[in-house]
Protein backbone atom coordinates (compact mmCIF):
# COMPACT_ATOMS: atom_id res chain seq x y z
CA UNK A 1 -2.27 11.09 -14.87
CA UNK A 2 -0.45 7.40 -14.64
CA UNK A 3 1.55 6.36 -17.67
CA UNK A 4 2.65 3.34 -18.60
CA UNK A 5 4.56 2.28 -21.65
CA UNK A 6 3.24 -1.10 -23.00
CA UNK A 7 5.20 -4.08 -23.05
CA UNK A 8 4.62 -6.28 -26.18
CA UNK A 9 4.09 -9.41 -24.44
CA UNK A 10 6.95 -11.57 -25.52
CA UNK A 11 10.58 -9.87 -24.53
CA UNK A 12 8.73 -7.06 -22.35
CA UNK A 13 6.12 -6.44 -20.19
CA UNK A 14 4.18 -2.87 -19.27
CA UNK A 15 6.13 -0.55 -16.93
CA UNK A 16 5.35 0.54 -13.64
CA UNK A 17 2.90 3.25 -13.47
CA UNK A 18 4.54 6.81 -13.48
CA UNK A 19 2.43 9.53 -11.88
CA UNK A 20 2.38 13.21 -13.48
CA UNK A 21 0.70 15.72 -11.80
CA UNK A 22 -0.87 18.28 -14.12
CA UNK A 23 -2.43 21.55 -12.78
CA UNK A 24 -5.78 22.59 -13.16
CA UNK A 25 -5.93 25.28 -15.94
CA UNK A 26 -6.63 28.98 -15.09
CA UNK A 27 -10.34 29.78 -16.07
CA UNK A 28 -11.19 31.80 -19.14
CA UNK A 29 -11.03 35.90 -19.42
CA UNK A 30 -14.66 37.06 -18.36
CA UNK A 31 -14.78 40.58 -18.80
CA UNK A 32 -13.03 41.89 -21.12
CA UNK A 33 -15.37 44.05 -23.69
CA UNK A 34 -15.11 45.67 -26.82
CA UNK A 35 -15.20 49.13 -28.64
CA UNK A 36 -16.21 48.51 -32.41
CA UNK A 37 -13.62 50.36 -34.69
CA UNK A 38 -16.01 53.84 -35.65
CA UNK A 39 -15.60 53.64 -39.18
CA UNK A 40 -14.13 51.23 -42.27
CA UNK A 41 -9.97 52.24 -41.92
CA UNK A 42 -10.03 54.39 -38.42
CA UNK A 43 -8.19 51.62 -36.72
CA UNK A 44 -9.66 52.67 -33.75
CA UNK A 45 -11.17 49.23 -32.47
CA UNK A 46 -10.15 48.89 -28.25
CA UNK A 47 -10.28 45.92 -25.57
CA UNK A 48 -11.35 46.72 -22.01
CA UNK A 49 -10.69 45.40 -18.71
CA UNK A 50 -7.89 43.22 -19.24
CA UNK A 51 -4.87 42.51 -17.21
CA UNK A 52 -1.19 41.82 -17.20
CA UNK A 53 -1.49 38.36 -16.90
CA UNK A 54 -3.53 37.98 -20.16
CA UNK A 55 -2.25 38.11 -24.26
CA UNK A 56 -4.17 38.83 -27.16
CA UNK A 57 -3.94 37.75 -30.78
CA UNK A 58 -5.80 38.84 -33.94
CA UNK A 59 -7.38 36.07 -35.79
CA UNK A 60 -6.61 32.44 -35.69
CA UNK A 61 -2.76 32.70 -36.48
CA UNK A 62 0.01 34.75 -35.76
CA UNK A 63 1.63 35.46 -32.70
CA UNK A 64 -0.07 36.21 -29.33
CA UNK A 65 0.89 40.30 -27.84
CA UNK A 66 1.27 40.71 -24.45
CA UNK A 67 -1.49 42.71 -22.83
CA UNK A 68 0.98 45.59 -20.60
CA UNK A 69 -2.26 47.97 -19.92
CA UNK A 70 -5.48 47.49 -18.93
CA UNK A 71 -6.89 48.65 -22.58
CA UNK A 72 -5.63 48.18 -25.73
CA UNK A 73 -6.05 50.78 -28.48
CA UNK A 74 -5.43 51.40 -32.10
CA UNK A 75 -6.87 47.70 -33.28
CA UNK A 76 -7.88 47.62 -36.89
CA UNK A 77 -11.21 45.33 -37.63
CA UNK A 78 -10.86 41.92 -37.26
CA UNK A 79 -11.77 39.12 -34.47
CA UNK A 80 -9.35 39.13 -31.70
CA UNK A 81 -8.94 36.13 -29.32
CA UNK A 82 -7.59 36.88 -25.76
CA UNK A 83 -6.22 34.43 -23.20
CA UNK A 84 -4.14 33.73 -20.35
CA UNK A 85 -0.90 33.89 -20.95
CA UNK A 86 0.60 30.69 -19.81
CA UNK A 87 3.21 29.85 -16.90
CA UNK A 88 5.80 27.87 -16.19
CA UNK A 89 2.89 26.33 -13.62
């Protein structure tokens, strides 16, 4: 990535082009699977074959949980969204 902050012309003229080296991003989760929850209000709802490195989060909002286990149990019904939990990288 080169960036350059524009001049306007007249009193300044564009920069010299910075380079910032971004990393490629990890790829998506492939998988992880589900256990549907057995019945409306058992909260028994799982996700499988995860790792360490990944985080999960119900729905579109809210804050992302740190997957510590390889499953996670006791999820009520509901989409979940998992990812890979970002690094300082």
């Amino acid at each position: 990535l080169n960036i350059v902050k524009t001049g306007n012309g007249v009193t300044t003229t564009d920069s010299d082009a910075q380079v910032l080296s971004v990393p490629a991003r990890q790829a998506a989760p492939v998988g992880v699977s589900v256990t549907d929850v057995t019945y409306n209000g058992a909260n028994d709802g799982t996700l499988q074959n995860l790792t360490v490195q990944m985080e999960y989060q119900m729905g579109n909002t809210g804050a992302w949980t740190e997957v510590t286990d390889i499953t996670v149990t006791g999820l009520i019904p509901g989409t979940y969204y998992v990812r890979v939990k970002a690094t300082s990288t």
